[in-house]
Protein backbone atom coordinates (compact mmCIF):
# COMPACT_ATOMS: atom_id res chain seq x y z
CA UNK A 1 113.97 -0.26 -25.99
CA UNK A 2 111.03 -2.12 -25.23
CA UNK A 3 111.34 -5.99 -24.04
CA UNK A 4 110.29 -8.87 -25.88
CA UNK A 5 107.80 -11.16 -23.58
CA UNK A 6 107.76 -14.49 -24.51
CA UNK A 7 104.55 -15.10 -22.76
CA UNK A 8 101.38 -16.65 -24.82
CA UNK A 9 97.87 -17.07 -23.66
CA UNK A 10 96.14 -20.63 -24.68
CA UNK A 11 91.93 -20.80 -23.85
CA UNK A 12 89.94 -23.56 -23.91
CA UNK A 13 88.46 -24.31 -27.17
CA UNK A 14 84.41 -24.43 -26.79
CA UNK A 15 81.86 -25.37 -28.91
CA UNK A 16 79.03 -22.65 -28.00
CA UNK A 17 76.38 -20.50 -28.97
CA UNK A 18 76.71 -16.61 -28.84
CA UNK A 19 74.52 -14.75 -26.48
CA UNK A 20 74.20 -11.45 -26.57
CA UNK A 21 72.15 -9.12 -23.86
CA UNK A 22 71.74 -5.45 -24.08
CA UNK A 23 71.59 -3.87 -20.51
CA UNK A 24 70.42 -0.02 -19.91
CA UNK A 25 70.63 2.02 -16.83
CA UNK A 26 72.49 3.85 -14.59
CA UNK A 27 72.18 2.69 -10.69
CA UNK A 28 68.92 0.06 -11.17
CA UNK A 29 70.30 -1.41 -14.50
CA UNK A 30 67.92 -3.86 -16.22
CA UNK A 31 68.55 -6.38 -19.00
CA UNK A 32 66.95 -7.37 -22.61
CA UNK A 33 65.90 -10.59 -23.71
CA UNK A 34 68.43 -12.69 -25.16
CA UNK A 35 69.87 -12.87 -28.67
CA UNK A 36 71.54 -14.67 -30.19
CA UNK A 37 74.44 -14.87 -33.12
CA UNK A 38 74.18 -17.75 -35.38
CA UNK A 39 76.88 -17.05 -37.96
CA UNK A 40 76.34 -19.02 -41.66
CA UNK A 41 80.53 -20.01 -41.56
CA UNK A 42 83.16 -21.16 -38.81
CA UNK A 43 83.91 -17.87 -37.99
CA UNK A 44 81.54 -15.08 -37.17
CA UNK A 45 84.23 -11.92 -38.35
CA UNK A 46 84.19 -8.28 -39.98
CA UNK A 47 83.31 -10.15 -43.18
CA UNK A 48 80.72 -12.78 -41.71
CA UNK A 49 79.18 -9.86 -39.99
CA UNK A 50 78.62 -7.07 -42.68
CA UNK A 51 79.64 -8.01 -46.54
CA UNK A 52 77.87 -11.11 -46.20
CA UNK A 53 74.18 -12.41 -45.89
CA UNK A 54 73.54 -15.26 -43.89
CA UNK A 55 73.79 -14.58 -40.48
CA UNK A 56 71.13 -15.12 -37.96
CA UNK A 57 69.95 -13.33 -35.32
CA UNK A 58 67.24 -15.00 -33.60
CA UNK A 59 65.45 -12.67 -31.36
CA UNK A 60 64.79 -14.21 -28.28
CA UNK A 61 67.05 -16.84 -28.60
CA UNK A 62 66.07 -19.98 -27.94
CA UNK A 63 66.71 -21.18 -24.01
CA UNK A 64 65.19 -22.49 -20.89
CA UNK A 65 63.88 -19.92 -18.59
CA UNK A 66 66.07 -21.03 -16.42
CA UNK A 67 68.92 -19.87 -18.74
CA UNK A 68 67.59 -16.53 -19.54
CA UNK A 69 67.51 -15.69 -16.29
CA UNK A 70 70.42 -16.77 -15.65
CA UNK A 71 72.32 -14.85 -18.17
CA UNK A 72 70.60 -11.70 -17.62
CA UNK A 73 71.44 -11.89 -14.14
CA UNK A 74 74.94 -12.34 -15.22
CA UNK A 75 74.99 -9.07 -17.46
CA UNK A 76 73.88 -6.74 -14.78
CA UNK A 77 76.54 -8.47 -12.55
CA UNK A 78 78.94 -7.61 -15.27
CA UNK A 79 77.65 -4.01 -15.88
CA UNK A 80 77.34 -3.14 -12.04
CA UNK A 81 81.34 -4.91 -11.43
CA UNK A 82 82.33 -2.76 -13.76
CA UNK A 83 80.75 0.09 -12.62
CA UNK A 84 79.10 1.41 -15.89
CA UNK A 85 76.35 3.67 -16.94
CA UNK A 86 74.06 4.17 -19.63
CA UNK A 87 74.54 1.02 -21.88
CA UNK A 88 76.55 -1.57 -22.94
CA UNK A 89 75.69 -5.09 -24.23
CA UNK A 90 77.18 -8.03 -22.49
CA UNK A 91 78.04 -11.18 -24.91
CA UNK A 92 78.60 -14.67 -23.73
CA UNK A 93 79.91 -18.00 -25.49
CA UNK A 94 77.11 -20.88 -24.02
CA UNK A 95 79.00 -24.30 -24.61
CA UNK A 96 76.24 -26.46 -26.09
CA UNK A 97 77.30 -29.80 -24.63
CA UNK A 98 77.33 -29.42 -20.93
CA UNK A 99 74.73 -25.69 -20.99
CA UNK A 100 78.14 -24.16 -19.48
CA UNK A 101 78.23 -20.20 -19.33
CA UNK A 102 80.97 -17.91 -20.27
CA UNK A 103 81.32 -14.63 -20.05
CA UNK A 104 83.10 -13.42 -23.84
CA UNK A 105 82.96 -9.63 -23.32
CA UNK A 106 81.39 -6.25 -22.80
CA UNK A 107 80.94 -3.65 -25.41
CA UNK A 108 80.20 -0.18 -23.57
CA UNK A 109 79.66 0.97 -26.87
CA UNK A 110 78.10 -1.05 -28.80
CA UNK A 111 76.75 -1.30 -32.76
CA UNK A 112 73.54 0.79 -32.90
CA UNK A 113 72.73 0.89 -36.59
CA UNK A 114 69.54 -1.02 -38.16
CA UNK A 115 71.09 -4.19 -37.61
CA UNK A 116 72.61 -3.67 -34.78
CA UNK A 117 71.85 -6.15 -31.42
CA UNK A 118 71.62 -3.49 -29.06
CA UNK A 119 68.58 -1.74 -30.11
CA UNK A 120 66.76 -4.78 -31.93
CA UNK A 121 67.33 -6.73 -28.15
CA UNK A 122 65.30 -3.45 -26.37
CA UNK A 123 62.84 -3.62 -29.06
CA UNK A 124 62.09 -7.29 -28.78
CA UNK A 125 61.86 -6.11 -24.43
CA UNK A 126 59.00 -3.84 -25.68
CA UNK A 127 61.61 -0.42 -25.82
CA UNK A 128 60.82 0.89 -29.44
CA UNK A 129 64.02 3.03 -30.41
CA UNK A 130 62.73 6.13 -30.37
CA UNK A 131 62.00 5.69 -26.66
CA UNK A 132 65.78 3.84 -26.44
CA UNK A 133 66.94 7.71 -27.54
CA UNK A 134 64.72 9.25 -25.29
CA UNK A 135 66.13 6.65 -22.44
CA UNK A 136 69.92 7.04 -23.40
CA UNK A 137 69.47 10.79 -22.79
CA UNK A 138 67.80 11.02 -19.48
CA UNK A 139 70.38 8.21 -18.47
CA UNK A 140 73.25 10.57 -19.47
CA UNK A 141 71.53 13.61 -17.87
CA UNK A 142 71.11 12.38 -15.00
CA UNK A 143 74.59 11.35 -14.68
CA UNK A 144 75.34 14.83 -15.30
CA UNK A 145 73.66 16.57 -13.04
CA UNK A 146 75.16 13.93 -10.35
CA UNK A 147 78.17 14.85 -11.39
CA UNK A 148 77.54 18.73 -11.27
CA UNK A 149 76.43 18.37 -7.88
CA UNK A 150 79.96 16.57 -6.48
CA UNK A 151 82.58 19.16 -5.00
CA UNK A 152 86.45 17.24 -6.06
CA UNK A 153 89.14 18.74 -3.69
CA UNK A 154 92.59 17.31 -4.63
CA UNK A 155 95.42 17.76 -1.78
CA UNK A 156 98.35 18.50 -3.36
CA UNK A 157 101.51 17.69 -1.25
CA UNK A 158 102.66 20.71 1.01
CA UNK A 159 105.06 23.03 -0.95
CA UNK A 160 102.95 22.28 -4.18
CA UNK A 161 101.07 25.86 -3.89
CA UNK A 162 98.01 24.55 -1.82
CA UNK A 163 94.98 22.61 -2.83
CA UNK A 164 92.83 22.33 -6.05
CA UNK A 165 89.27 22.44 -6.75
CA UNK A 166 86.56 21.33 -9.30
């Protein structure tokens, strides 16, 4: 029967701006320019984000160069930590009091339809999508092929009929 936890988690409450930066790459990942989310109500949720108009996405968003820099320095950080490949776009909550960042989340899949972030953030970078495409799949190839060329041996314990490989 599974246990009852009684355990909550509380977060600070912020007052921020959403950031959003699309990162591609495998081993020498690089990051977009910054986007940002400015929703038209309180909350920015599934309605908010695709029954209603109203929504902005400003494209750069509007920081310091100091900021941008700072952020997309962040997002590799994030994508290399987290050791991924390919794509994913890293969003961040900046509180607009004190300029304070905060990592939000990572989406290793993120939206890629026409009003998507991810591919409108590599086309403001100077990555028109076709050439995203053409990008994703030499990204993923080449991941392949690393991974063709990588013998796995796994020891089983002795009596467990000897060892397997891949």
């Amino acid at each position: 029967m599974p246990r009852i936890r009684n355990e909550i988690l509380v977060e600070k409450s912020v007052n921020a701006r959403e950031i959003e930066i699309s990162v591609l790459g495998n081993h020498d990942p690089k990051a977009s320019v910054p986007g940002e989310i400015v929703p038209h109500r309180e909350f920015y949720d599934y309605t908010a984000k695709y029954l209603e108009e109203g929504t902005q996405l400003l494209i750069p968003a509007k920081l310091e160069t100091s900021q941008v820099k700072k952020v997309q320095k962040y997002a590799i950080s994030a994508f290399r930590t987290l050791e991924l490949s390919g794509m994913a776009r890293v969003d961040f909550f900046l509180e607009k009091k004190i300029g304070k960042l905060y990592l939000n989340e990572v989406n290793t899949i993120p939206g890629f339809t026409s009003i998507s972030m991810y591919p409108k953030l590599w086309e403001a970078s100077g990555i028109p999508f076709r050439e995203l495409i053409d990008k994703l799949i030499g990204l993923a190839m080449e991941i392949h092929r690393e991974k063709a060329r990588t013998k796995y041996q796994i020891e089983l314990p002795a009596g467990a009929g000897g060892a397997l490989e891949a």
